[in-house]
N, C-alpha and C. Protein backbone atom coordinates (compact mmCIF):
# COMPACT_ATOMS: atom_id res chain seq x y z
N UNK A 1 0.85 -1.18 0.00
CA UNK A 1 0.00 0.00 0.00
C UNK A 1 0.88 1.23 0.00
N UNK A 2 0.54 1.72 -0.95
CA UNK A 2 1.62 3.13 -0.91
C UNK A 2 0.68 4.80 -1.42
N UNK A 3 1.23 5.54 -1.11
CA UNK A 3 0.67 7.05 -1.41
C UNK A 3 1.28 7.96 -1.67
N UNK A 4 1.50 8.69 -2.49
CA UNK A 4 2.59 9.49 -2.42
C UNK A 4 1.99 11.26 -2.18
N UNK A 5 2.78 12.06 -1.91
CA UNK A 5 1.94 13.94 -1.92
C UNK A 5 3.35 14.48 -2.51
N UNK A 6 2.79 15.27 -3.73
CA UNK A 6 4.03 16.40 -4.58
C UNK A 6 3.64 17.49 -3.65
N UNK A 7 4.78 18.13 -3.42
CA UNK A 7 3.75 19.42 -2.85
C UNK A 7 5.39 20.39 -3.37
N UNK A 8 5.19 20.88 -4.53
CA UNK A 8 6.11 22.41 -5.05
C UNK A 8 5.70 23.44 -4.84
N UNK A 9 6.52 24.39 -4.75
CA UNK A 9 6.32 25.56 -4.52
C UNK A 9 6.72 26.68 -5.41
N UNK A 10 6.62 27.86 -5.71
CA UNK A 10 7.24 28.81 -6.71
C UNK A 10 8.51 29.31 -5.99
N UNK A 11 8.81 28.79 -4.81
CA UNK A 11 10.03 29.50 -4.11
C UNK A 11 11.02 28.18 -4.73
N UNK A 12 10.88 26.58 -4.81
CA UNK A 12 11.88 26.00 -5.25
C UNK A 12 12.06 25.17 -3.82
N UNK A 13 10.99 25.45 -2.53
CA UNK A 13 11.45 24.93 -1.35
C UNK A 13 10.64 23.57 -1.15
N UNK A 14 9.95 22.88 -1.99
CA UNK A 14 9.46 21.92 -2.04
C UNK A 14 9.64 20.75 -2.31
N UNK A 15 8.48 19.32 -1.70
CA UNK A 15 9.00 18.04 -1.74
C UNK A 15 7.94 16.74 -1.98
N UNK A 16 8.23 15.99 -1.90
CA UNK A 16 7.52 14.62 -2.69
C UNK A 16 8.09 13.76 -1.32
N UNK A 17 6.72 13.51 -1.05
CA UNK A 17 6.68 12.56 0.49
C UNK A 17 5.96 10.97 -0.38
N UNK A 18 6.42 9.62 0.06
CA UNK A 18 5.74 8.68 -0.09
C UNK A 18 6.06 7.73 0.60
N UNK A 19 4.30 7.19 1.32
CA UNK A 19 4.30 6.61 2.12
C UNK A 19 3.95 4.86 1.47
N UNK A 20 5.20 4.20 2.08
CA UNK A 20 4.91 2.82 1.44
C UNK A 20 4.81 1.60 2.60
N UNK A 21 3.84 1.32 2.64
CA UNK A 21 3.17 -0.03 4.06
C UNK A 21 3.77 -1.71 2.90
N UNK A 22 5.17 -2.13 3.03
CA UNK A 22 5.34 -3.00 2.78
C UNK A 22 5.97 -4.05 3.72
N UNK A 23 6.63 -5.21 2.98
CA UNK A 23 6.79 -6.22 4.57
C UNK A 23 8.74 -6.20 3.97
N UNK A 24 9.28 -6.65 4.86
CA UNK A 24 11.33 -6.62 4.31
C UNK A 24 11.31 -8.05 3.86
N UNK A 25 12.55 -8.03 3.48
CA UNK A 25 13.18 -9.43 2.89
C UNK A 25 12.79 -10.88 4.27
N UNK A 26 12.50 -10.17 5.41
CA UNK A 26 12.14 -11.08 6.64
C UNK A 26 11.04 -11.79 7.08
N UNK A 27 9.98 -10.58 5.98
CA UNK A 27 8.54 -10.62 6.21
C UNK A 27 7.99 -9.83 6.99
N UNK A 28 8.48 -9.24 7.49
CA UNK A 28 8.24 -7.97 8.57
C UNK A 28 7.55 -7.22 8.09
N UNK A 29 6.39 -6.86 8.49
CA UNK A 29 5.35 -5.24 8.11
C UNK A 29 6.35 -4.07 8.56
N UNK A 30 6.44 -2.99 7.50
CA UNK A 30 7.45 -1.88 7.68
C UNK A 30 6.86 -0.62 7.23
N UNK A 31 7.23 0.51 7.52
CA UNK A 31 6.67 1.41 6.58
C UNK A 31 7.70 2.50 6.63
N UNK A 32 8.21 2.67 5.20
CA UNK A 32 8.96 3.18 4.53
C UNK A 32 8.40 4.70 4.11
N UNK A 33 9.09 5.97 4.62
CA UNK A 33 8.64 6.98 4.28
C UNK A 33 9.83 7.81 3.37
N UNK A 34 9.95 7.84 2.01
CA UNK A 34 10.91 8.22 1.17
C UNK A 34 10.34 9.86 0.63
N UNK A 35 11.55 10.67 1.18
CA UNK A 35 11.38 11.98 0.80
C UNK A 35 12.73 12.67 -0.65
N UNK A 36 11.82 13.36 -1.44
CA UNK A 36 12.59 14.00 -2.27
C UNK A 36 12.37 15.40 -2.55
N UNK A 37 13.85 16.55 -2.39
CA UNK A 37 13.17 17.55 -2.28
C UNK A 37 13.29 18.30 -3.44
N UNK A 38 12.44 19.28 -4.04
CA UNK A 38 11.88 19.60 -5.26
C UNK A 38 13.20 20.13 -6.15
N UNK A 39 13.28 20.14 -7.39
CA UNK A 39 14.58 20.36 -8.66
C UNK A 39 14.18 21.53 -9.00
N UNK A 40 13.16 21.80 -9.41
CA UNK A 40 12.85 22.77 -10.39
C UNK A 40 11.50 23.43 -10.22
N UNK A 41 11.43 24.72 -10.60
CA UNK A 41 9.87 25.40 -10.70
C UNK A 41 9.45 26.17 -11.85
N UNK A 42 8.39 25.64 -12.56
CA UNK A 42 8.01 26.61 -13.97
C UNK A 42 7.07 26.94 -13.78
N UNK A 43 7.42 28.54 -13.68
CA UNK A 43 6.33 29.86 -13.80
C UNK A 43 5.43 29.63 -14.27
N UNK A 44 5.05 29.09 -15.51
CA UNK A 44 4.19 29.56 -16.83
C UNK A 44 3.40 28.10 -16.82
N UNK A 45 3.81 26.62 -16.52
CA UNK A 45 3.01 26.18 -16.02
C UNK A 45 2.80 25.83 -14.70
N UNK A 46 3.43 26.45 -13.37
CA UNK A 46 2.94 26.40 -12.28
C UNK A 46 2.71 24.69 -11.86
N UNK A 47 4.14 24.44 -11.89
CA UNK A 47 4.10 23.27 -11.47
C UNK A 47 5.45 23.12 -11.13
N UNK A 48 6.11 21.79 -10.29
CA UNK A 48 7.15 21.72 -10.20
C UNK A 48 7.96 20.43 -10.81
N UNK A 49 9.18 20.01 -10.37
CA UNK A 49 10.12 18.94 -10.46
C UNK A 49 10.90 18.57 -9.58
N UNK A 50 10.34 16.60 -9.56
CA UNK A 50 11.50 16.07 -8.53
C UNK A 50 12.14 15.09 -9.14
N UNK A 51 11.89 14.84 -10.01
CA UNK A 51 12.47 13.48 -10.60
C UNK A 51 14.05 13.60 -10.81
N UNK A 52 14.55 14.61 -10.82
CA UNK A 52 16.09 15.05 -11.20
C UNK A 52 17.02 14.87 -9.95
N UNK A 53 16.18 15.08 -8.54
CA UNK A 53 16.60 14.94 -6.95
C UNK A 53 16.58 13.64 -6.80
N UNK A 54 16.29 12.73 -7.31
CA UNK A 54 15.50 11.13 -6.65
C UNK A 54 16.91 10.20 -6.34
N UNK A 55 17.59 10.43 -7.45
CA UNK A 55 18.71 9.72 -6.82
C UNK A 55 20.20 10.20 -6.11
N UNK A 56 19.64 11.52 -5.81
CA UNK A 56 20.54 11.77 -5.38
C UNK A 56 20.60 12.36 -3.85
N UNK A 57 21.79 11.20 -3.03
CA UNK A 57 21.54 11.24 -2.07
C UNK A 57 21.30 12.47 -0.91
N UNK A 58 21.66 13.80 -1.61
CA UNK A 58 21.73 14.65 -0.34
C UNK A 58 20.71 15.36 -0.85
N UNK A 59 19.53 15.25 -1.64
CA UNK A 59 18.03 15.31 -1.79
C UNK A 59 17.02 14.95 -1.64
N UNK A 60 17.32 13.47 -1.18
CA UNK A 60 16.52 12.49 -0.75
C UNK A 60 16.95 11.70 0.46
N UNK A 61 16.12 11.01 0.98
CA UNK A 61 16.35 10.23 2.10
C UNK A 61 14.81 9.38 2.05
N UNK A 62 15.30 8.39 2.88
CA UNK A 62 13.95 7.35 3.36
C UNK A 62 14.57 6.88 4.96
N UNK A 63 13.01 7.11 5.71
CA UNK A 63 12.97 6.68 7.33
C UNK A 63 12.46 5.50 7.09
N UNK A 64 11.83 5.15 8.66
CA UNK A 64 11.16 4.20 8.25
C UNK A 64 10.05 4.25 10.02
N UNK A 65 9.12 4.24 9.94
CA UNK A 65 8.02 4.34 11.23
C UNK A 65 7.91 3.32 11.56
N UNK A 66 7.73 3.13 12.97
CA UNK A 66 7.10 2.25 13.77
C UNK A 66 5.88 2.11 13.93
N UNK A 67 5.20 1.07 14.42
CA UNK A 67 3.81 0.92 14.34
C UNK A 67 3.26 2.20 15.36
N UNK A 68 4.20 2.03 16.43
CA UNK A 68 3.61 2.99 17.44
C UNK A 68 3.62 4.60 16.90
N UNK A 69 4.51 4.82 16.13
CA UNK A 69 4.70 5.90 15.26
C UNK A 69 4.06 6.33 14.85
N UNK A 70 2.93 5.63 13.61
CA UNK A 70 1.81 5.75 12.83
C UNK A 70 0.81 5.99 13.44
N UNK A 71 0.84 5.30 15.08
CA UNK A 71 -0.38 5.73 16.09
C UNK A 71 -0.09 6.88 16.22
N UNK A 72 0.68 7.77 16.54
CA UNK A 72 1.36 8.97 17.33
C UNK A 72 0.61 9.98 15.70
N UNK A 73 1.26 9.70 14.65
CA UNK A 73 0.34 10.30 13.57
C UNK A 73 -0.94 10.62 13.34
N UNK A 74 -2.01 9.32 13.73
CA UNK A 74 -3.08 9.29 13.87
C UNK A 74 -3.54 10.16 14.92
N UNK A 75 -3.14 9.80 15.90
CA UNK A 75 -3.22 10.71 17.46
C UNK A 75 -3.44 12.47 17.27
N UNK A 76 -2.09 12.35 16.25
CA UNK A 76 -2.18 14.13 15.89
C UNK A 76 -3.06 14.56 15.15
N UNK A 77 -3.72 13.71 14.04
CA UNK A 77 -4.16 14.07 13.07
C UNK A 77 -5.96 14.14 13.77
N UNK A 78 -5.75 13.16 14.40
CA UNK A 78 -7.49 13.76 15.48
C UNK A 78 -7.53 14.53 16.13
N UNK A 79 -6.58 14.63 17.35
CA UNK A 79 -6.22 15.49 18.25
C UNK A 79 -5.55 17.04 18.24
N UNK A 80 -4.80 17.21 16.80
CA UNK A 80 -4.32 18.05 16.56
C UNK A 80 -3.42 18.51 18.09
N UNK A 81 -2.45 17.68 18.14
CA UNK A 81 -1.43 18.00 19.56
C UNK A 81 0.02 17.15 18.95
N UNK A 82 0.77 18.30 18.30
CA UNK A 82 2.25 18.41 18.16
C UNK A 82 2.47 16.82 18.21
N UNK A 83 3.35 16.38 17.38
CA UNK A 83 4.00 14.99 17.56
C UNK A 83 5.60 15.34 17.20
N UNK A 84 6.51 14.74 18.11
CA UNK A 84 7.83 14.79 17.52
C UNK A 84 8.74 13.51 17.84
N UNK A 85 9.28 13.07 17.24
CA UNK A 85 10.15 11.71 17.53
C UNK A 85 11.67 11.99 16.89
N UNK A 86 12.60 11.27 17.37
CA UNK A 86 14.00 11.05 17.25
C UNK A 86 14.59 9.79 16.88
N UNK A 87 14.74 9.75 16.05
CA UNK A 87 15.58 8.43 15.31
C UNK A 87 17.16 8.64 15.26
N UNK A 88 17.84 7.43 16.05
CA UNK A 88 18.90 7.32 16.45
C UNK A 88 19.63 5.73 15.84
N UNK A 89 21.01 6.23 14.65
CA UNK A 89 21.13 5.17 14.20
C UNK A 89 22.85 5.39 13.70
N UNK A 90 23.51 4.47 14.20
CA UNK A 90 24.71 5.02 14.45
C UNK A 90 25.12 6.82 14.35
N UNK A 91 25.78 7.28 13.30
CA UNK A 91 25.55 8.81 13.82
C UNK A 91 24.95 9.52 13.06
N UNK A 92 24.19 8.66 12.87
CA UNK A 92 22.85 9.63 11.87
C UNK A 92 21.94 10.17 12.98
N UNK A 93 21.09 11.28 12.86
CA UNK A 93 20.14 11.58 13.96
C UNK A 93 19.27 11.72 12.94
N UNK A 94 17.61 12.19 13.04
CA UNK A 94 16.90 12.40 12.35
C UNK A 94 15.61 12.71 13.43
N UNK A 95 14.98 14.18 12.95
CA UNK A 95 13.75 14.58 14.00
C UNK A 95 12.82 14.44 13.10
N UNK A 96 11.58 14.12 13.58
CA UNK A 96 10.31 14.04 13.04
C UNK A 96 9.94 15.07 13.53
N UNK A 97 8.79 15.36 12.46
CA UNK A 97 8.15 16.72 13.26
C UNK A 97 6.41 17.25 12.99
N UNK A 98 5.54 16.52 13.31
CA UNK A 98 3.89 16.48 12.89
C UNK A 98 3.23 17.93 13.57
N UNK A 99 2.94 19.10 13.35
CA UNK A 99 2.54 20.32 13.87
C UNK A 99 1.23 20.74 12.97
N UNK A 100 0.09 20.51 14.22
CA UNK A 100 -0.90 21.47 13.24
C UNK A 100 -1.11 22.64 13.50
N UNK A 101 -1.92 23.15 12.50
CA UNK A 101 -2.07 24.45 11.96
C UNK A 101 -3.20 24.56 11.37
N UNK A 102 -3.83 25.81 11.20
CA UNK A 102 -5.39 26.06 10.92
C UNK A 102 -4.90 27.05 9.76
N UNK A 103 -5.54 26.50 8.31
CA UNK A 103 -5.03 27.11 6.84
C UNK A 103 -6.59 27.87 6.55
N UNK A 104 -6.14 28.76 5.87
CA UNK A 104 -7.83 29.18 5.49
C UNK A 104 -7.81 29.06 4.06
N UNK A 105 -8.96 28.37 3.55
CA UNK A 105 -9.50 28.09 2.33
C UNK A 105 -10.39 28.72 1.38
N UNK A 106 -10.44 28.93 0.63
CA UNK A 106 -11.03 30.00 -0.12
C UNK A 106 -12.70 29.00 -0.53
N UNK A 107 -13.73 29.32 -0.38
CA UNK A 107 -14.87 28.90 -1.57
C UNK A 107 -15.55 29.57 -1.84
N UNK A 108 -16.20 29.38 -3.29
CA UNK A 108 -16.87 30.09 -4.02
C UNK A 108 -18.19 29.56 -4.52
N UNK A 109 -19.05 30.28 -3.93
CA UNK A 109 -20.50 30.63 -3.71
C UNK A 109 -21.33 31.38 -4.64
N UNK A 110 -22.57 31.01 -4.84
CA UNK A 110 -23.27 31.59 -4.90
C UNK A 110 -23.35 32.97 -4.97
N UNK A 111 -23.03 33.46 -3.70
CA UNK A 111 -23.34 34.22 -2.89
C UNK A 111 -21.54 35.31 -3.03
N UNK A 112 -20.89 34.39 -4.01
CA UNK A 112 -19.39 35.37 -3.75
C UNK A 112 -18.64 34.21 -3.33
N UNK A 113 -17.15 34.90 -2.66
CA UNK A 113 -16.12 33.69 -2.59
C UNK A 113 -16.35 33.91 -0.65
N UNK A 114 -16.10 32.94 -0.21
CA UNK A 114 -15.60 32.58 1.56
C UNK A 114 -14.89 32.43 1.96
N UNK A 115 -13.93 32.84 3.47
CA UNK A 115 -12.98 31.69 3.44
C UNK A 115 -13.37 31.34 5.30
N UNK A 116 -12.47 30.31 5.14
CA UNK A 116 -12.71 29.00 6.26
C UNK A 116 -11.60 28.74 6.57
N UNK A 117 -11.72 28.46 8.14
CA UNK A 117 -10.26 27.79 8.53
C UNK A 117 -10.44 26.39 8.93
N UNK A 118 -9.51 26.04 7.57
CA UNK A 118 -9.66 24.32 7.83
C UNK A 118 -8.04 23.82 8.30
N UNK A 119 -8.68 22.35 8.99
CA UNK A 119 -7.35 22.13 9.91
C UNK A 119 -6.53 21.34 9.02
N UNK A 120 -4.58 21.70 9.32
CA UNK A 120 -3.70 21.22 8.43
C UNK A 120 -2.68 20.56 9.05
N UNK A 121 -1.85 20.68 8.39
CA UNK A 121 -0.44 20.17 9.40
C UNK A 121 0.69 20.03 8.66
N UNK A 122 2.05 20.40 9.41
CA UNK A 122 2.98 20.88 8.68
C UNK A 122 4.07 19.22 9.41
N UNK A 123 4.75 18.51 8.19
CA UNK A 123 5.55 17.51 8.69
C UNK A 123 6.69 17.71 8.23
N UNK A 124 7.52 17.59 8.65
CA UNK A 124 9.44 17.82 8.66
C UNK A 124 10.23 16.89 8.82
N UNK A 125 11.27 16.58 8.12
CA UNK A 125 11.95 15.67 8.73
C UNK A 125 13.58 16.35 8.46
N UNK A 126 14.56 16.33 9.73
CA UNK A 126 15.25 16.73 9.59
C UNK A 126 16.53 15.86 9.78
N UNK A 127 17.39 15.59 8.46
CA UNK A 127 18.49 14.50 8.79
C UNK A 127 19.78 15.19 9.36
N UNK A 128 20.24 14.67 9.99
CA UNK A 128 21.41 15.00 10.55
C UNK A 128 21.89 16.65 10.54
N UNK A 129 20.91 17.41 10.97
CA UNK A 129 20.95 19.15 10.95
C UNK A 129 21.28 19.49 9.54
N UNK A 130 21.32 19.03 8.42
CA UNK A 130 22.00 19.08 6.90
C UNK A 130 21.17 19.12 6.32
N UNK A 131 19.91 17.93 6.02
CA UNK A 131 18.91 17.74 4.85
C UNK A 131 17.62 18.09 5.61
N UNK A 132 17.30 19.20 5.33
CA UNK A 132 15.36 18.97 5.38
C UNK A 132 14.23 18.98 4.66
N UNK A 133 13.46 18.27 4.88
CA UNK A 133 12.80 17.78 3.83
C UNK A 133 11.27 18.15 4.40
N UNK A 134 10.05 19.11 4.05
CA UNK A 134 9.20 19.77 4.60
C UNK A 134 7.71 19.28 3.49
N UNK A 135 6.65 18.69 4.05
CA UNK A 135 5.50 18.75 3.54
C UNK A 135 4.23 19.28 4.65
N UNK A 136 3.63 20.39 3.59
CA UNK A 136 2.03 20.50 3.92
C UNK A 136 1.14 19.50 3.87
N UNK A 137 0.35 19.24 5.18
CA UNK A 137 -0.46 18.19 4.89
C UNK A 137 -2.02 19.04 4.76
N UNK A 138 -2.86 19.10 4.13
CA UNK A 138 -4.51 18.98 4.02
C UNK A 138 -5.14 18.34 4.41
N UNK A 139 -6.66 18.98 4.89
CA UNK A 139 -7.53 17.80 5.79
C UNK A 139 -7.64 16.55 4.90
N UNK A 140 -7.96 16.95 3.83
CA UNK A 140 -8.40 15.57 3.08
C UNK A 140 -7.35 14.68 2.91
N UNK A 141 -6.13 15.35 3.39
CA UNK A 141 -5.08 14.09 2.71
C UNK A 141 -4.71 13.45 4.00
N UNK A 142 -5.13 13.93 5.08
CA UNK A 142 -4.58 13.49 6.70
C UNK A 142 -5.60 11.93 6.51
N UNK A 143 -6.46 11.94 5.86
CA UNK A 143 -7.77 11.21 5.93
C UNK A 143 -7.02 10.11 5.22
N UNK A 144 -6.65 10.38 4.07
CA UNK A 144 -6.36 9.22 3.46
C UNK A 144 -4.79 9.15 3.86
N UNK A 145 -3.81 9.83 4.39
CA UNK A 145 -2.76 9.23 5.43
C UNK A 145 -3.52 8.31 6.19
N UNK A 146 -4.30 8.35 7.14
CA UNK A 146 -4.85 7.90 8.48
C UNK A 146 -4.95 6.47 7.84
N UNK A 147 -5.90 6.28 6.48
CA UNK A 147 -6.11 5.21 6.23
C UNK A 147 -5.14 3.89 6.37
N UNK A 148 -3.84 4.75 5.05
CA UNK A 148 -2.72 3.73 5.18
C UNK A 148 -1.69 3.24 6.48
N UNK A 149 -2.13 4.21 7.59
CA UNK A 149 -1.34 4.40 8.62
C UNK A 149 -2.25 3.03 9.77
N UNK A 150 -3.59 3.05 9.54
CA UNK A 150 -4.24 2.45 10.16
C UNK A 150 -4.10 0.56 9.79
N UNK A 151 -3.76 0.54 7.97
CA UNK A 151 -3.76 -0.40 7.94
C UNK A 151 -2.44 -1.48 7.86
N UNK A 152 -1.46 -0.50 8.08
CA UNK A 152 -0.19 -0.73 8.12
C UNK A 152 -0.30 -1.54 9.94
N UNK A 153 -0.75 -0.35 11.15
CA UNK A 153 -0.76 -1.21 12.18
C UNK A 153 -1.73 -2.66 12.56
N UNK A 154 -2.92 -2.32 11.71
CA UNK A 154 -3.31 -3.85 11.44
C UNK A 154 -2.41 -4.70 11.56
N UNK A 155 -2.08 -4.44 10.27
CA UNK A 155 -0.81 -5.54 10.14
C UNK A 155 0.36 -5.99 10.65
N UNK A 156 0.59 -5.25 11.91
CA UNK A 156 1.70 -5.37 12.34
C UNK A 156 1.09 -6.24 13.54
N UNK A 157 -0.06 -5.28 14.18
CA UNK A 157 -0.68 -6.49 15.40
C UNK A 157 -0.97 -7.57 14.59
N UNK A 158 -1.50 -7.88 13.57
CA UNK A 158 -1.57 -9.51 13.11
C UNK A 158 -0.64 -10.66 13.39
N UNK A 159 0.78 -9.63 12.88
CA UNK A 159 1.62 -10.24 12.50
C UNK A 159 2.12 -10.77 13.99
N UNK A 160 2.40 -9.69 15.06
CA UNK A 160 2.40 -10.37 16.16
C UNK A 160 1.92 -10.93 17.52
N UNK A 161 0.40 -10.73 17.02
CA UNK A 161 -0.74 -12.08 17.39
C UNK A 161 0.14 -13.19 16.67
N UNK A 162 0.38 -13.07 15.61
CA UNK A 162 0.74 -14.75 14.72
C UNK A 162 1.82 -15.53 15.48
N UNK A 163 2.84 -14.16 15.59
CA UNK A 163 4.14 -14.35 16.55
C UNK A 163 4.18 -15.11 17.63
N UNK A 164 3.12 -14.48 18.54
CA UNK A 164 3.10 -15.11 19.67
C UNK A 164 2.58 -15.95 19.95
N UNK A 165 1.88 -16.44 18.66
CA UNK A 165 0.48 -17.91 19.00
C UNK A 165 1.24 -18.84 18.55
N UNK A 166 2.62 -18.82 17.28
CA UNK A 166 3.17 -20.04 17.09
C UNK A 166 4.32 -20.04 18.49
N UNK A 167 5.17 -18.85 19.01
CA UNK A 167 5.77 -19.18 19.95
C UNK A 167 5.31 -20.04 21.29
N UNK A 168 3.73 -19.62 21.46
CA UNK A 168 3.24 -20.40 22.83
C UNK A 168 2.76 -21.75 22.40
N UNK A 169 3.19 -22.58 21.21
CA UNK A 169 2.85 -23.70 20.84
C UNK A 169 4.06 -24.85 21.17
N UNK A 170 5.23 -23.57 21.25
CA UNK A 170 6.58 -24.12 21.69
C UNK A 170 7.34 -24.28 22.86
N UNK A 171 7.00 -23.59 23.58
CA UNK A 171 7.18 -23.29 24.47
C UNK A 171 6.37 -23.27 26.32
N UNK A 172 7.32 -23.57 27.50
CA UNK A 172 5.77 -23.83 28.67
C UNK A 172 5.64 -21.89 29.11
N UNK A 173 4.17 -22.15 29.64
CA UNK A 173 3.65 -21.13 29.93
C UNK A 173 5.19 -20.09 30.86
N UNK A 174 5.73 -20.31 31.86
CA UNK A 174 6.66 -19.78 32.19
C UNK A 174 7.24 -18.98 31.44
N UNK A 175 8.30 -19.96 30.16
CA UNK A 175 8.97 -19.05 29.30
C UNK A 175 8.56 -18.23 28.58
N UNK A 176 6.57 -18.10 27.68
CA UNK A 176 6.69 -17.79 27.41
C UNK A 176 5.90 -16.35 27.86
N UNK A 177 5.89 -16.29 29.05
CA UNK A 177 5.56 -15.15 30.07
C UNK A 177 6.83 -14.34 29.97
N UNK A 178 8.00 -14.80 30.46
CA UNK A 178 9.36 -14.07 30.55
C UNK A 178 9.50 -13.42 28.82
N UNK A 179 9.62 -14.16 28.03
CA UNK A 179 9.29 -13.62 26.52
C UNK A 179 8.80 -12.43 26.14
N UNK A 180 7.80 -12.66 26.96
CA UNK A 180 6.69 -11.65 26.04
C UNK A 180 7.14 -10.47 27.00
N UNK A 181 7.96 -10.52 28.35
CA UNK A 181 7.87 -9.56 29.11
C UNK A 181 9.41 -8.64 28.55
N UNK A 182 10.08 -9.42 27.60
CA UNK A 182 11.30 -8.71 27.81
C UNK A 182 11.29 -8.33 26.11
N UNK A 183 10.34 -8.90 25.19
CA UNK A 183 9.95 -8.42 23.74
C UNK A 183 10.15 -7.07 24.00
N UNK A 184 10.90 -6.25 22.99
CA UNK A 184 10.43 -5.18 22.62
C UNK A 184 10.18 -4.71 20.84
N UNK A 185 9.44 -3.57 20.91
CA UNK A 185 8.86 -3.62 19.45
C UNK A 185 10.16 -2.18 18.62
N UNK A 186 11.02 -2.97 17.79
CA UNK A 186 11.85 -2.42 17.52
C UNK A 186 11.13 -1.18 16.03
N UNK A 187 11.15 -1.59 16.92
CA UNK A 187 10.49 -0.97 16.27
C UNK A 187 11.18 -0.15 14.69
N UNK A 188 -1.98 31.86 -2.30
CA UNK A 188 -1.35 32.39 -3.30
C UNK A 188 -2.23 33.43 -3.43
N UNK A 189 -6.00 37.87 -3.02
CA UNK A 189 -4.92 38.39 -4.46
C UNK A 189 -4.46 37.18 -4.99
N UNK A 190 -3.27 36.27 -6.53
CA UNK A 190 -2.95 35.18 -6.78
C UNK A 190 -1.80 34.82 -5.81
N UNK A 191 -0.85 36.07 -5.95
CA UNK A 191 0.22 35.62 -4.81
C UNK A 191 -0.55 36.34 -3.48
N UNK A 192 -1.60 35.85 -3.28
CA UNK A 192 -2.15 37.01 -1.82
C UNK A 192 -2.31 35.80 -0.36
N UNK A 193 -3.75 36.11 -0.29
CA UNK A 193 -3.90 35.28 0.38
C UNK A 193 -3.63 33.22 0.45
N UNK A 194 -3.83 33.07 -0.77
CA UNK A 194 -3.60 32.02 -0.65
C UNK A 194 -1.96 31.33 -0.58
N UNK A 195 -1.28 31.95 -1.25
CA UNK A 195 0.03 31.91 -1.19
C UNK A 195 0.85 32.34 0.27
N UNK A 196 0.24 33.20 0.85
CA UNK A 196 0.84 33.86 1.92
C UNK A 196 0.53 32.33 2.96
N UNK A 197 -0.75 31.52 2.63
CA UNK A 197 -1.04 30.28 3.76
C UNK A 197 0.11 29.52 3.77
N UNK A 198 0.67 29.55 2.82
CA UNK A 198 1.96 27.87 2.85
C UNK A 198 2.82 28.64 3.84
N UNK A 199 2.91 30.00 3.49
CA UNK A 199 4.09 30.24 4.57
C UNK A 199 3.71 30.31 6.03
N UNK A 200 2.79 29.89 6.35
CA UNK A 200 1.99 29.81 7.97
C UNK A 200 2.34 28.33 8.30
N UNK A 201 2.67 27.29 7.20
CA UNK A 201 2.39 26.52 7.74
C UNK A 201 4.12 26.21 8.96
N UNK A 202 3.40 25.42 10.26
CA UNK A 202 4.48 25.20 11.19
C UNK A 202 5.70 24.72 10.78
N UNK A 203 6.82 24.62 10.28
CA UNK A 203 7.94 23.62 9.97
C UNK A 203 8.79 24.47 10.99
């Protein structure tokens, strides 16, 4: 299960987030979050480029979340209450960073145009104080994050329900009490108003 969000900008400060719920060479449920940050921006069609960044390493990077992680996502994305985590891996560091924020949206009525403050959220990931890599999230897209995020931990409790039902087939009740106790889970006016929103958002 995978998803990906382009999100360019006319400043050139933009990136391509994708979220992929697959299992490793072990069988393990994993989820792989591969960031690339934006190449290029054209004026005239108002769009951007990442495909030129993808392989190259100090443009890109991929983490990888824990199940409990994806909860902590979910958590924010209902709750709207700051999430931040630290990934520690020989001397790489890397901060996560989930912050919402209230974007206002423009609609157009009947009646003329409106605007509304709908809820957002700004995610970061920062490698080793060197690479950062920044996406806007939208309500509608938190929704269909939530989805893949939800069914990724499915799968991980499945997997270790499965874990532990063939281990207690092997094992006497004792050991596999001590087991389970010492497991751990390794876990844009045009440039006006609307343009002026991206720069609100938290990073």
């Amino acid at each position: 299960m995978k998803h990906t969000l382009y999100k360019p900008n006319s400043k050139n400060t933009g990136a391509a987030f994708s979220f992929d719920s697959v299992k490793d060479r072990d069988g393990r449920n994993v989820l792989f979050v591969s960031m690339i940050q934006q190449y290029s921006w054209d004026d005239n069609k108002k769009n951007g480029s990442f495909k030129e960044n993808a392989k190259n390493p100090d443009k890109s990077a991929t983490i990888m979340l824990s199940f409990n992680e994806a909860g902590e996502f979910i958590s924010s994305f209902r709750s709207r209450i700051p999430f931040v985590a630290f990934h520690k891996r020989n001397d790489e560091t890397t901060i996560i960073k989930l912050t919402p924020w209230d974007k206002k949206r423009k609609i157009v009525g009947a009646d003329g145009e409106s605007w509304h403050e709908t809820p957002a959220w700004g995610l970061s990931v920062i490698k080793n104080s060197a690479q950062t890599f920044k996406l806007p999230i939208e309500a509608g897209e938190s929704v269909v994050l939530e989805q893949l995020l939800k069914s990724y931990i499915d799968e991980c409790l499945k997997a270790n329900s499965s874990d532990y039902s063939n281990k207690s087939q092997n094992n006497d009740y004792s050991k596999k009490n001590n087991d389970y106790q010492k497991k751990e889970t390794k876990s844009k006016s045009t440039k006006s108003l609307e343009e002026s929103n991206e720069d609100d958002v938290p990073f």
